[in-house]
PDB file of N, CA and C in Angstrom:
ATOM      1  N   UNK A   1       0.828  -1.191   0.000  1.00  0.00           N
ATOM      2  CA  UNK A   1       0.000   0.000   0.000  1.00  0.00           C
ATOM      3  C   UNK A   1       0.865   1.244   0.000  1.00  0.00           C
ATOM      4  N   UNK A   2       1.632   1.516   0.826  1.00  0.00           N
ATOM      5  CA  UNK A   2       2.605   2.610   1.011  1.00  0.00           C
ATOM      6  C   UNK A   2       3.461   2.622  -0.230  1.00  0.00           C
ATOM      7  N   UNK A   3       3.803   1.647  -0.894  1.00  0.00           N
ATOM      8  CA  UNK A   3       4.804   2.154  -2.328  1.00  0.00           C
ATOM      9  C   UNK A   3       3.653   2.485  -2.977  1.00  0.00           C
ATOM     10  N   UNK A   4       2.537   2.098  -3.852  1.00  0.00           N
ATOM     11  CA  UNK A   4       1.437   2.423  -4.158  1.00  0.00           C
ATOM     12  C   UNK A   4       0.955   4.093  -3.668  1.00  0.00           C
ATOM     13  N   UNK A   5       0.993   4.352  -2.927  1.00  0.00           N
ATOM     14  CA  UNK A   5       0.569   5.882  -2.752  1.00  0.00           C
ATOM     15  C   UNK A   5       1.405   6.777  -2.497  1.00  0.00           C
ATOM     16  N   UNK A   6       2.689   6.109  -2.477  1.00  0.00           N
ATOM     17  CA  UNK A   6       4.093   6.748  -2.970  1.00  0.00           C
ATOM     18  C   UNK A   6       4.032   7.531  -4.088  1.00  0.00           C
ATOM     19  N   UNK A   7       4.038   6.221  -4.945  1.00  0.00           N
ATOM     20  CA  UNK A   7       4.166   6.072  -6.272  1.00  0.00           C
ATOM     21  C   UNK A   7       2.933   7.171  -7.097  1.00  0.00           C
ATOM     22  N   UNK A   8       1.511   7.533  -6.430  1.00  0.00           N
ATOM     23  CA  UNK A   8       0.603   8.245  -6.893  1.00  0.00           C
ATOM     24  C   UNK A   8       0.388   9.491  -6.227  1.00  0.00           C
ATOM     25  N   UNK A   9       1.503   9.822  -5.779  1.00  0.00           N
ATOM     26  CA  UNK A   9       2.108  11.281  -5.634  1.00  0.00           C
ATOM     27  C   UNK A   9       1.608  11.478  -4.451  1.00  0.00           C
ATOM     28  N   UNK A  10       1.248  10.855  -3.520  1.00  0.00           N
ATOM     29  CA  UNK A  10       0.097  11.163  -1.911  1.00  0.00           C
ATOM     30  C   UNK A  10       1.265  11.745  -0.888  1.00  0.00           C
ATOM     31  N   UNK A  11       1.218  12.874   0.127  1.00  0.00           N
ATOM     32  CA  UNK A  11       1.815  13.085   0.960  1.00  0.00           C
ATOM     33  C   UNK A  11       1.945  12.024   1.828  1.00  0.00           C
ATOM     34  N   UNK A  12       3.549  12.125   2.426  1.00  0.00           N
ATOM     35  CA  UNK A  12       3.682  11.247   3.487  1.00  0.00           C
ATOM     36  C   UNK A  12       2.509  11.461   4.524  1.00  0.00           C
ATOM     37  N   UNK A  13       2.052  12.263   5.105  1.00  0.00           N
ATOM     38  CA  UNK A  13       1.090  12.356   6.235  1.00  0.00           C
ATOM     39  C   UNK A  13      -0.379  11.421   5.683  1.00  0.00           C
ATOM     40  N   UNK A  14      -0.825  11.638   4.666  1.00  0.00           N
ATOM     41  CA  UNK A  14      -1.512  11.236   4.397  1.00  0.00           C
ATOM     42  C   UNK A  14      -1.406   9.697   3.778  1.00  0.00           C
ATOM     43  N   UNK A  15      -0.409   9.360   3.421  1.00  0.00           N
ATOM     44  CA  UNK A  15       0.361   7.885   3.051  1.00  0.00           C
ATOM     45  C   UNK A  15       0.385   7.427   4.869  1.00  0.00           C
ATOM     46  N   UNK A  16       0.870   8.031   5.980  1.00  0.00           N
ATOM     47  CA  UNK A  16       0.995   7.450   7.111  1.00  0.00           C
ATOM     48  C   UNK A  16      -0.639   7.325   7.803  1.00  0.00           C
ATOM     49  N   UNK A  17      -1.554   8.386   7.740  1.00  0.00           N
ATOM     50  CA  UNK A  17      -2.678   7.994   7.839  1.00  0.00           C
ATOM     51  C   UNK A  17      -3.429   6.514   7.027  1.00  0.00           C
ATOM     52  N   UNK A  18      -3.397   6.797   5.951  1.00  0.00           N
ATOM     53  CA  UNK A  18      -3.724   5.501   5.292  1.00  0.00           C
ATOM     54  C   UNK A  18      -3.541   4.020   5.678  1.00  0.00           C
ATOM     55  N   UNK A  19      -1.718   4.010   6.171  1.00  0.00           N
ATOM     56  CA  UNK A  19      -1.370   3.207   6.339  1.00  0.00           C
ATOM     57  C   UNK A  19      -1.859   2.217   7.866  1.00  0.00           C
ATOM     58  N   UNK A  20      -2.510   3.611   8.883  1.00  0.00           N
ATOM     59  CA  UNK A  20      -2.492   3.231   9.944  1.00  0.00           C
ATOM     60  C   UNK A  20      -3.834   2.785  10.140  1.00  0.00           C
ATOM     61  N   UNK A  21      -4.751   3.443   9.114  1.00  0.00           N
ATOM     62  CA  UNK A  21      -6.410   2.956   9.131  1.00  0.00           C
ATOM     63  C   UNK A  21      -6.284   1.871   8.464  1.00  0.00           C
ATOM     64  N   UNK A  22      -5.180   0.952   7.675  1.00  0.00           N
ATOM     65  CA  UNK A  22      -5.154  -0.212   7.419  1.00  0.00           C
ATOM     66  C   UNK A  22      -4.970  -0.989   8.416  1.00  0.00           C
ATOM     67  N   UNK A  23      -3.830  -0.631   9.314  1.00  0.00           N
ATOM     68  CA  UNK A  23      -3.421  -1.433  10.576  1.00  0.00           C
ATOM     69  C   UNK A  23      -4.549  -1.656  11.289  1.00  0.00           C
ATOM     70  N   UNK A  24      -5.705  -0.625  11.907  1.00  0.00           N
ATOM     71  CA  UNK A  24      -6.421  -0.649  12.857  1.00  0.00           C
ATOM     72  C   UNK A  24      -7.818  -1.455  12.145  1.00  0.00           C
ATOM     73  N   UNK A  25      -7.779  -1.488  11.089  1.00  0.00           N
ATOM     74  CA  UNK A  25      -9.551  -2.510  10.514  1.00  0.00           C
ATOM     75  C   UNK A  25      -8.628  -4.153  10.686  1.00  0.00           C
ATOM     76  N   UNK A  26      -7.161  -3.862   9.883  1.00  0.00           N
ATOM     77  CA  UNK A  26      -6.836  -5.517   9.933  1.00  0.00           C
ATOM     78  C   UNK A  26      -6.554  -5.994  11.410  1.00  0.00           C
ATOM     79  N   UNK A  27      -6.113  -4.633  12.283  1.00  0.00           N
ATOM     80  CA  UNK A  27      -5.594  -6.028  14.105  1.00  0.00           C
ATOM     81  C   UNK A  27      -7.437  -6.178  14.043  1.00  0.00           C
ATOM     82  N   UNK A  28      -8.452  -5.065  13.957  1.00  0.00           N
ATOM     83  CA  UNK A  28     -10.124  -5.852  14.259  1.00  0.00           C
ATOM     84  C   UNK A  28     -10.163  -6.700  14.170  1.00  0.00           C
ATOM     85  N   UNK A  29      -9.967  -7.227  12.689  1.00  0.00           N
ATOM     86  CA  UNK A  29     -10.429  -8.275  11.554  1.00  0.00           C
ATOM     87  C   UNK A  29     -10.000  -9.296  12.673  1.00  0.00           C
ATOM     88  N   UNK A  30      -8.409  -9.356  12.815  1.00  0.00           N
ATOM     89  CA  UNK A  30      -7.824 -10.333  13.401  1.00  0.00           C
ATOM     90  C   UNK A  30      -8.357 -10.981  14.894  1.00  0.00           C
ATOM     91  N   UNK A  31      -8.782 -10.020  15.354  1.00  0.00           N
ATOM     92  CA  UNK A  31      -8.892  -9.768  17.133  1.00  0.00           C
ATOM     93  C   UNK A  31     -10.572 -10.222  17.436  1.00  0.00           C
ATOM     94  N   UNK A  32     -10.977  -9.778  16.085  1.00  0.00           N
ATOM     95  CA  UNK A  32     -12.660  -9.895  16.456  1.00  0.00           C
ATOM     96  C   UNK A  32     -13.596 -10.521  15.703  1.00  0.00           C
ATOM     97  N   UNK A  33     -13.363 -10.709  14.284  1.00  0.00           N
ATOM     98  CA  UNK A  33     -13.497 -11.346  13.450  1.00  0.00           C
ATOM     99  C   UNK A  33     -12.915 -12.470  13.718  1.00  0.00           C
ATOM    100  N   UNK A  34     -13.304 -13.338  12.180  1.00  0.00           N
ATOM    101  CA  UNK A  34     -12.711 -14.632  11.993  1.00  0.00           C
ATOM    102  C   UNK A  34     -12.534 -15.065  10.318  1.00  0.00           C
ATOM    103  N   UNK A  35     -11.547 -15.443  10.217  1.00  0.00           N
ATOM    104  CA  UNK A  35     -10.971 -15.303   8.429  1.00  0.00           C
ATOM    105  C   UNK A  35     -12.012 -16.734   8.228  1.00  0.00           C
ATOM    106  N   UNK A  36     -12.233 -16.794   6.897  1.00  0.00           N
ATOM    107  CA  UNK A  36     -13.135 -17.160   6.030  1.00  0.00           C
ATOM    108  C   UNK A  36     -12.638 -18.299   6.306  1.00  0.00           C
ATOM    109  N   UNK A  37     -13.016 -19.475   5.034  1.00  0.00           N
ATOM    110  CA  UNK A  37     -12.861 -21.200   5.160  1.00  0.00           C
ATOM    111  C   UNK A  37     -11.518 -21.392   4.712  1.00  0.00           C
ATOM    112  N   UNK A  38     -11.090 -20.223   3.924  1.00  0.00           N
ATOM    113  CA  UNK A  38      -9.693 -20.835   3.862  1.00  0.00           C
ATOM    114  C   UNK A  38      -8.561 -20.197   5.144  1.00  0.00           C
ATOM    115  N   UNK A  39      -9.231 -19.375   5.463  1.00  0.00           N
ATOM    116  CA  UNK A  39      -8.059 -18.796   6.566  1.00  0.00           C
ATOM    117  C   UNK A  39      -7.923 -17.754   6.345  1.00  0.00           C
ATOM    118  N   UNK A  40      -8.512 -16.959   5.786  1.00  0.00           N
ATOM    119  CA  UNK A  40      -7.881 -15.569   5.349  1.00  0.00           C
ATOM    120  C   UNK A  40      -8.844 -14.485   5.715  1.00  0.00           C
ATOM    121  N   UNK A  41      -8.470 -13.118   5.268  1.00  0.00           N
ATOM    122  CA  UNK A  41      -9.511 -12.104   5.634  1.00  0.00           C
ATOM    123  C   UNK A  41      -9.156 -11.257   4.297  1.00  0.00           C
ATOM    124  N   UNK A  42     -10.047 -10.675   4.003  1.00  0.00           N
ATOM    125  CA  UNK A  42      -9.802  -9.795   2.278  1.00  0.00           C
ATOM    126  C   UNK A  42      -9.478  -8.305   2.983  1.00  0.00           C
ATOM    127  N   UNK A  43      -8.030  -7.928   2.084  1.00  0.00           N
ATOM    128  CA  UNK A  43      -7.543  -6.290   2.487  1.00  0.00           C
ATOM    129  C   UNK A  43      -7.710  -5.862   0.953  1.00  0.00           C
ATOM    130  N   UNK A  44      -8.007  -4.771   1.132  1.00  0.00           N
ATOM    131  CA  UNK A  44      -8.546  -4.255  -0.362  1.00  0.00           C
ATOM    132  C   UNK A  44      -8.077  -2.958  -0.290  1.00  0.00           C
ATOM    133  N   UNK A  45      -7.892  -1.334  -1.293  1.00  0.00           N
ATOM    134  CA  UNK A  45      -7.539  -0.494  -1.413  1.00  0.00           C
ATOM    135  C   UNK A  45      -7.420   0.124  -2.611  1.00  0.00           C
ATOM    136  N   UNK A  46      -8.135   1.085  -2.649  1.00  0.00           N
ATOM    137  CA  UNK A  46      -8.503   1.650  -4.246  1.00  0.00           C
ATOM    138  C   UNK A  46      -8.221   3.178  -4.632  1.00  0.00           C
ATOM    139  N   UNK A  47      -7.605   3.809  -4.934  1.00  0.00           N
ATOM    140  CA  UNK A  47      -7.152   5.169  -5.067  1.00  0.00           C
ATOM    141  C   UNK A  47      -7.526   6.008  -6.173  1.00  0.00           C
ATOM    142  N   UNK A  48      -8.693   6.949  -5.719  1.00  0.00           N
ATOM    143  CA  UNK A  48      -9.783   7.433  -6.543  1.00  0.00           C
ATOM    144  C   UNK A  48      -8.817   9.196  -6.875  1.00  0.00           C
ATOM    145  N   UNK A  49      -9.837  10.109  -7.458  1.00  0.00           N
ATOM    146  CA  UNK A  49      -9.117  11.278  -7.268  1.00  0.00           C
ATOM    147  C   UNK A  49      -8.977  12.005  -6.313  1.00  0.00           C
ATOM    148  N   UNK A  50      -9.444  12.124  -5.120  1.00  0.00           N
ATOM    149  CA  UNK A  50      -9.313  13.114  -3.833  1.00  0.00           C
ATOM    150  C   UNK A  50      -9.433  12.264  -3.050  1.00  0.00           C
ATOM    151  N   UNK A  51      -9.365  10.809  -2.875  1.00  0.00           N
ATOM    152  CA  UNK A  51      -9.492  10.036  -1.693  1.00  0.00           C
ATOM    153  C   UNK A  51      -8.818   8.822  -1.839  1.00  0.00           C
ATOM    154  N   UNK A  52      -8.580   8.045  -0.609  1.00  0.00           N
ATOM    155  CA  UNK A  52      -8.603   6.461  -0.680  1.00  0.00           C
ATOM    156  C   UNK A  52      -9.164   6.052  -0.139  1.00  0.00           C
ATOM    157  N   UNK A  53      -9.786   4.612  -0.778  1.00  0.00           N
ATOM    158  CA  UNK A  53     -11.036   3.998  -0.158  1.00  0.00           C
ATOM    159  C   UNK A  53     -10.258   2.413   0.158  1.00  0.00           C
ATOM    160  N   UNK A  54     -10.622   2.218   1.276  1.00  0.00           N
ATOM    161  CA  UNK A  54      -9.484   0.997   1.902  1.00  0.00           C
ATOM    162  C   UNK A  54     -10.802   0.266   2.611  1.00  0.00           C
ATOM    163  N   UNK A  55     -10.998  -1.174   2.674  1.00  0.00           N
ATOM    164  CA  UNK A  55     -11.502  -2.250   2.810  1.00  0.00           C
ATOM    165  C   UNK A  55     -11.007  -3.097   3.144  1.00  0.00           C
ATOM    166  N   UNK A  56     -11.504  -3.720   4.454  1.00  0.00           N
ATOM    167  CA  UNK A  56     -11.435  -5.019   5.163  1.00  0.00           C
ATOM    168  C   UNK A  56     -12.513  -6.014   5.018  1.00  0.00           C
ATOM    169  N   UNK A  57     -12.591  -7.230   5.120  1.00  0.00           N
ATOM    170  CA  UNK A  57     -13.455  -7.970   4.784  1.00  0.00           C
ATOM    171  C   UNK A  57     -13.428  -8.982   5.840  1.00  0.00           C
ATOM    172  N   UNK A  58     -14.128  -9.940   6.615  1.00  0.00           N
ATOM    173  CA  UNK A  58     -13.819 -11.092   7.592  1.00  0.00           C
ATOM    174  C   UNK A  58     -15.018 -11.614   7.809  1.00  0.00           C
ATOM    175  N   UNK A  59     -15.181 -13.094   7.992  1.00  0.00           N
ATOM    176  CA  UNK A  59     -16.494 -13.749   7.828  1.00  0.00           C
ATOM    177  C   UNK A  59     -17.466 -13.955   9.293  1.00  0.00           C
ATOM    178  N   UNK A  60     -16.737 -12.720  10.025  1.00  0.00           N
ATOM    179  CA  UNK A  60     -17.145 -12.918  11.277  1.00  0.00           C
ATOM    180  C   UNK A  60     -18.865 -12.253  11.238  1.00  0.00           C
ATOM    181  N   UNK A  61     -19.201 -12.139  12.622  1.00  0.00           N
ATOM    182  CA  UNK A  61     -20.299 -11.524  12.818  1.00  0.00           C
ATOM    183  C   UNK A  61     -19.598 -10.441  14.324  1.00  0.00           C
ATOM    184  N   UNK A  62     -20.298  -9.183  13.643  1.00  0.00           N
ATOM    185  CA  UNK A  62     -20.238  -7.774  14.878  1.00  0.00           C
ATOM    186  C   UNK A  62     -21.428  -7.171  14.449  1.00  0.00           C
ATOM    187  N   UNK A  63     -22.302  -7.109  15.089  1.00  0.00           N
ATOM    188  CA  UNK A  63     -23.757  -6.556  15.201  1.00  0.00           C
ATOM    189  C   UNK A  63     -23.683  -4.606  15.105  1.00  0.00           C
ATOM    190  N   UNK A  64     -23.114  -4.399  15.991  1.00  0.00           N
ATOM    191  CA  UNK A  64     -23.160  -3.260  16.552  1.00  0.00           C
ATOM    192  C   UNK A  64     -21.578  -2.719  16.597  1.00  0.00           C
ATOM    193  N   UNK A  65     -20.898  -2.223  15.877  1.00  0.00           N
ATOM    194  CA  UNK A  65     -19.400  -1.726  15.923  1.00  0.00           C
ATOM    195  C   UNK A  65     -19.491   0.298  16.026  1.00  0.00           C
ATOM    196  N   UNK A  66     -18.921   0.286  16.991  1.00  0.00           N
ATOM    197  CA  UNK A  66     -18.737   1.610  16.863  1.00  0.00           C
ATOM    198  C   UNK A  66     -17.697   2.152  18.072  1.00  0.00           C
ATOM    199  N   UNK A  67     -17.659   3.149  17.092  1.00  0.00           N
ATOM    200  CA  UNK A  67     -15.928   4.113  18.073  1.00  0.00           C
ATOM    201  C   UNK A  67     -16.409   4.555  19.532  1.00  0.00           C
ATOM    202  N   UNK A  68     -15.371   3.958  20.166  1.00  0.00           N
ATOM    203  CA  UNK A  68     -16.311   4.762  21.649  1.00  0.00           C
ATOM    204  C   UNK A  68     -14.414   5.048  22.411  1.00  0.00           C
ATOM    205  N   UNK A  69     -15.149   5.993  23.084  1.00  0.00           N
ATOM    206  CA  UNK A  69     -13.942   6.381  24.035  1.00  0.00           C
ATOM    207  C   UNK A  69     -13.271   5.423  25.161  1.00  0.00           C
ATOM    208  N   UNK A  70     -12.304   5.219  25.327  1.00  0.00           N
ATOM    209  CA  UNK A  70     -11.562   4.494  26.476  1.00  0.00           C
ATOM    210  C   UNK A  70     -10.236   5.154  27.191  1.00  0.00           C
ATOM    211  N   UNK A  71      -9.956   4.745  28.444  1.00  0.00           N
ATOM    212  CA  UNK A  71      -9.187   5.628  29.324  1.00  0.00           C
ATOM    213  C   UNK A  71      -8.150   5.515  28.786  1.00  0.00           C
ATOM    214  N   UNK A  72      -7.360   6.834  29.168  1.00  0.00           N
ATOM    215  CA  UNK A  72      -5.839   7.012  28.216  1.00  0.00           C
ATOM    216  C   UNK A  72      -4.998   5.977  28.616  1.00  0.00           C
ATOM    217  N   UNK A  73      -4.836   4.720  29.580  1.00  0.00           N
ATOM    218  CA  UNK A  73      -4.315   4.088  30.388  1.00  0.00           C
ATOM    219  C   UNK A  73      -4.762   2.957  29.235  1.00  0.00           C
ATOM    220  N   UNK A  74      -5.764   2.396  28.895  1.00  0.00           N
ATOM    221  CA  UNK A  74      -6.141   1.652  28.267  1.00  0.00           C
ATOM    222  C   UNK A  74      -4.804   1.277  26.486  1.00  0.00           C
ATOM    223  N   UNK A  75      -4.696  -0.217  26.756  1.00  0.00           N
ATOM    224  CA  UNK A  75      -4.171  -0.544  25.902  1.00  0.00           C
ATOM    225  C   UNK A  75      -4.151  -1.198  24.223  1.00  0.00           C
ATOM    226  N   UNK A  76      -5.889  -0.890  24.558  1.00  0.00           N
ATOM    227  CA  UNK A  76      -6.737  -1.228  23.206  1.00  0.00           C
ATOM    228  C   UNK A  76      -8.167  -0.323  23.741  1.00  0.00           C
ATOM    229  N   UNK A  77      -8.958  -0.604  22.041  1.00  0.00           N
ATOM    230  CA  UNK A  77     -10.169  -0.042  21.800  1.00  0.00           C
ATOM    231  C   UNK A  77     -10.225   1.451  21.113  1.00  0.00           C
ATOM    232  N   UNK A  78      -8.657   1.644  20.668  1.00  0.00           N
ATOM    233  CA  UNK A  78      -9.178   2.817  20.180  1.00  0.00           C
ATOM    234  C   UNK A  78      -9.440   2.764  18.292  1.00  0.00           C
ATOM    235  N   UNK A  79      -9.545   1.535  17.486  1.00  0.00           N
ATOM    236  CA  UNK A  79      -9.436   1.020  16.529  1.00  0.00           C
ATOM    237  C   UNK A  79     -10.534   1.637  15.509  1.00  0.00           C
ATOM    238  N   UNK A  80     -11.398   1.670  15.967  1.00  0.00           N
ATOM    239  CA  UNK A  80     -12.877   2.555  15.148  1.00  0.00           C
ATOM    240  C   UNK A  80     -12.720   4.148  15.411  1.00  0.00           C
ATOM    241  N   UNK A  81     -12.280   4.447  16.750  1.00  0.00           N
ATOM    242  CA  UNK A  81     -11.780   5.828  16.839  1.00  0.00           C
ATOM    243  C   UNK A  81     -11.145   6.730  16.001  1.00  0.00           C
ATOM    244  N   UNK A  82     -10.018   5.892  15.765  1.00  0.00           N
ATOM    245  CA  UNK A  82      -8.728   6.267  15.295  1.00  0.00           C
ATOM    246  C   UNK A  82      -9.334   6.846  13.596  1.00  0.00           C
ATOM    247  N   UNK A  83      -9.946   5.403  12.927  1.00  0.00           N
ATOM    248  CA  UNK A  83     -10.669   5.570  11.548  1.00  0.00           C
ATOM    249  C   UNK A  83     -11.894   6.751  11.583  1.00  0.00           C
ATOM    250  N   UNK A  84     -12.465   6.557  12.846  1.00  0.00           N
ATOM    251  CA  UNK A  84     -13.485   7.803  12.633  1.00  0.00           C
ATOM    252  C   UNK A  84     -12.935   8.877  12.786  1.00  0.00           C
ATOM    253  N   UNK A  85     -12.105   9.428  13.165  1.00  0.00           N
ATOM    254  CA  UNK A  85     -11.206  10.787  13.291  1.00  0.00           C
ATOM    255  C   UNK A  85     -10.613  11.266  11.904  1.00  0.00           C
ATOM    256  N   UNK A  86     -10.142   9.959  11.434  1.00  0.00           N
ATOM    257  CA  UNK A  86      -8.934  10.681  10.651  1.00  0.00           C
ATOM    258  C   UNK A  86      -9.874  10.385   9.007  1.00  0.00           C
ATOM    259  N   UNK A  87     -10.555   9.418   8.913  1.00  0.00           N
ATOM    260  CA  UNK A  87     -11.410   9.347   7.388  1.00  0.00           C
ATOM    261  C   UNK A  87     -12.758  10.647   7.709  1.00  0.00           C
ATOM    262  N   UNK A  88     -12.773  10.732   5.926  1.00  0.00           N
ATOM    263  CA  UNK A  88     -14.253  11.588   5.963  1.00  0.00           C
ATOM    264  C   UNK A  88     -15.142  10.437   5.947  1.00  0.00           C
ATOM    265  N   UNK A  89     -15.408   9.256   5.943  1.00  0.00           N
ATOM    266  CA  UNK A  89     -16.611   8.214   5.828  1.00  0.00           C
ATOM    267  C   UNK A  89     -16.004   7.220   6.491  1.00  0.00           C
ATOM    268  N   UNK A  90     -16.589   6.158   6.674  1.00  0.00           N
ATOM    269  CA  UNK A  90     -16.774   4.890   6.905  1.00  0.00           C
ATOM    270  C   UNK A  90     -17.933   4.305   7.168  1.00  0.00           C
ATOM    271  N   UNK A  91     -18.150   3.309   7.071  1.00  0.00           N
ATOM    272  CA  UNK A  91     -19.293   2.027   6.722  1.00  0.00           C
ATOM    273  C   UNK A  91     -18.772   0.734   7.502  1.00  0.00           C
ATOM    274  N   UNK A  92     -20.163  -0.411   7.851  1.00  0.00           N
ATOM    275  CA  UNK A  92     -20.226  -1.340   7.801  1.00  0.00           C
ATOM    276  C   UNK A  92     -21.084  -1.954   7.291  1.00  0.00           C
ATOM    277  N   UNK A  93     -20.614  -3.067   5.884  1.00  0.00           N
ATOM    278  CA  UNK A  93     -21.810  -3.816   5.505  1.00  0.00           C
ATOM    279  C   UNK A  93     -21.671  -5.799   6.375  1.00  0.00           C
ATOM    280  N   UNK A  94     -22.733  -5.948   6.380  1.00  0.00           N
ATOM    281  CA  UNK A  94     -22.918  -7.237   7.317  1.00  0.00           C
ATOM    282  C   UNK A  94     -23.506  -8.109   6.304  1.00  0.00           C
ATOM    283  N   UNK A  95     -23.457  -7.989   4.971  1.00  0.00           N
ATOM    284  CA  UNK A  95     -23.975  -8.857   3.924  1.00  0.00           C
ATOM    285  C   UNK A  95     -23.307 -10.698   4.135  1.00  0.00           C
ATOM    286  N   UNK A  96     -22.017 -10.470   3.922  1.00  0.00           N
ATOM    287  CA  UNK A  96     -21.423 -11.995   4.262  1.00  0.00           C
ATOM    288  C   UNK A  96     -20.297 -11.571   5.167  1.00  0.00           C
ATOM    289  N   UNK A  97     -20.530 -11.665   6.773  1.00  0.00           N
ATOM    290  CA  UNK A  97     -19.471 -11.157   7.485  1.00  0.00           C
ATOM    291  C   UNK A  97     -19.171 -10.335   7.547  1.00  0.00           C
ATOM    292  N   UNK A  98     -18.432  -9.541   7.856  1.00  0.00           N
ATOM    293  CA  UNK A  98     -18.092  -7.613   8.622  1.00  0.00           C
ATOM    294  C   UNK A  98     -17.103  -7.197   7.335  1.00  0.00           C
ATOM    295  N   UNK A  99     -17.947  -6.397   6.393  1.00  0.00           N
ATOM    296  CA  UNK A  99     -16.708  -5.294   5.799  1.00  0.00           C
ATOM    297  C   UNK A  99     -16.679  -3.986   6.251  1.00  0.00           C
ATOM    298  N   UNK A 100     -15.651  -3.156   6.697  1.00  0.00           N
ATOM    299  CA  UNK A 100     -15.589  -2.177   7.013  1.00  0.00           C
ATOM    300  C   UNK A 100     -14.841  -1.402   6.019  1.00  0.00           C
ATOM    301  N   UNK A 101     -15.750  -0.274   4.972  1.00  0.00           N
ATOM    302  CA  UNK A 101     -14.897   0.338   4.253  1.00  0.00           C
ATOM    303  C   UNK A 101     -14.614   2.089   4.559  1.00  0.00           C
ATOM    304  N   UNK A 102     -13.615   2.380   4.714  1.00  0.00           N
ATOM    305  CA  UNK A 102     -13.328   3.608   4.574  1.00  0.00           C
ATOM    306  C   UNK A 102     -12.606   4.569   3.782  1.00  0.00           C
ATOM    307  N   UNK A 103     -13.348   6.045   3.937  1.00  0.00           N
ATOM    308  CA  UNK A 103     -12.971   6.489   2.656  1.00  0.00           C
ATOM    309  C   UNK A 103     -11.940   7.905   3.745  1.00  0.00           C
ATOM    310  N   UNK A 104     -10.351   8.188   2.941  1.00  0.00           N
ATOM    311  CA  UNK A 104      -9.769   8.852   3.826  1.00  0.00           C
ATOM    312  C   UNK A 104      -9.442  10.074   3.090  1.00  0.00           C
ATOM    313  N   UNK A 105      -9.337  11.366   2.364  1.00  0.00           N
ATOM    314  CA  UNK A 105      -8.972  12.311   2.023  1.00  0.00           C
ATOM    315  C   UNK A 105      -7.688  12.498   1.437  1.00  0.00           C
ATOM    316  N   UNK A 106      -7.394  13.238   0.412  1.00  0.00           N
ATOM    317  CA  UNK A 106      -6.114  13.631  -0.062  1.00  0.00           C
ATOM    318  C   UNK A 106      -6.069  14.713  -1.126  1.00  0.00           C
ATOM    319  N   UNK A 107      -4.780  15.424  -1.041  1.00  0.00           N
ATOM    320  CA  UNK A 107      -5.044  16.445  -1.991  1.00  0.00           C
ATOM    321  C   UNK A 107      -3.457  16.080  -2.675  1.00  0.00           C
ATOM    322  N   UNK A 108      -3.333  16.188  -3.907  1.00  0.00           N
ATOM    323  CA  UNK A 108      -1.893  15.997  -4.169  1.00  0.00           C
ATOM    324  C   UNK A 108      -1.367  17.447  -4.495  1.00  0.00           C
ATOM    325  N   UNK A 109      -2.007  18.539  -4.301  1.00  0.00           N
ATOM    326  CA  UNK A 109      -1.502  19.829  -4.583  1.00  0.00           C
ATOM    327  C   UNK A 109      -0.995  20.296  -3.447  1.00  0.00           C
TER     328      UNK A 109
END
């Protein structure tokens, strides 16, 4: 992902954002979810003109996901936070298991 939005002219800040709303849907996926029949979980990432739209996929079930606050002491939970802060969108569809897609901002000027 990071040579990829290198490569399509994206500021580092915004290449390090990207990178980190990838980290925080895939430890979910990993932590709360459960990868499909073969073992896996789908990472996806698509680079439109003023945004990137980045996708997780996992065959789990989460009813109810949402960003909530936890004490600064706390060593998890800030994973939906983090994505709701720093993207202009995000979603969950529950069609086959939890995709969470988000869409994050960029300007290359």
């Amino acid at each position: 992902m990071q040579a990829e939005l290198t490569e399509a002219g994206l500021s580092t800040p915004v290449i390090d954002d990207a990178v980190l709303v990838l980290s925080e849907l895939v430890a979910n996926a990993v932590e709360h979810g459960r990868p499909d029949a073969h073992g896996r979980i789908e990472v996806s990432w698509c680079i439109h003109e003023d945004y990137v739209r980045i996708s997780v996929h996992d065959a789990g079930r989460a009813p109810d996901l949402q960003p909530v606050e936890v004490p600064d002491d706390a060593v998890s939970g800030r994973g939906l936070t983090i994505v709701d802060y720093i993207c202009r969108t995000w979603n969950i569809d529950h069609d086959s298991g939890v995709r969470i897609t988000a869409e994050l901002d960029y300007s290359t000027a």
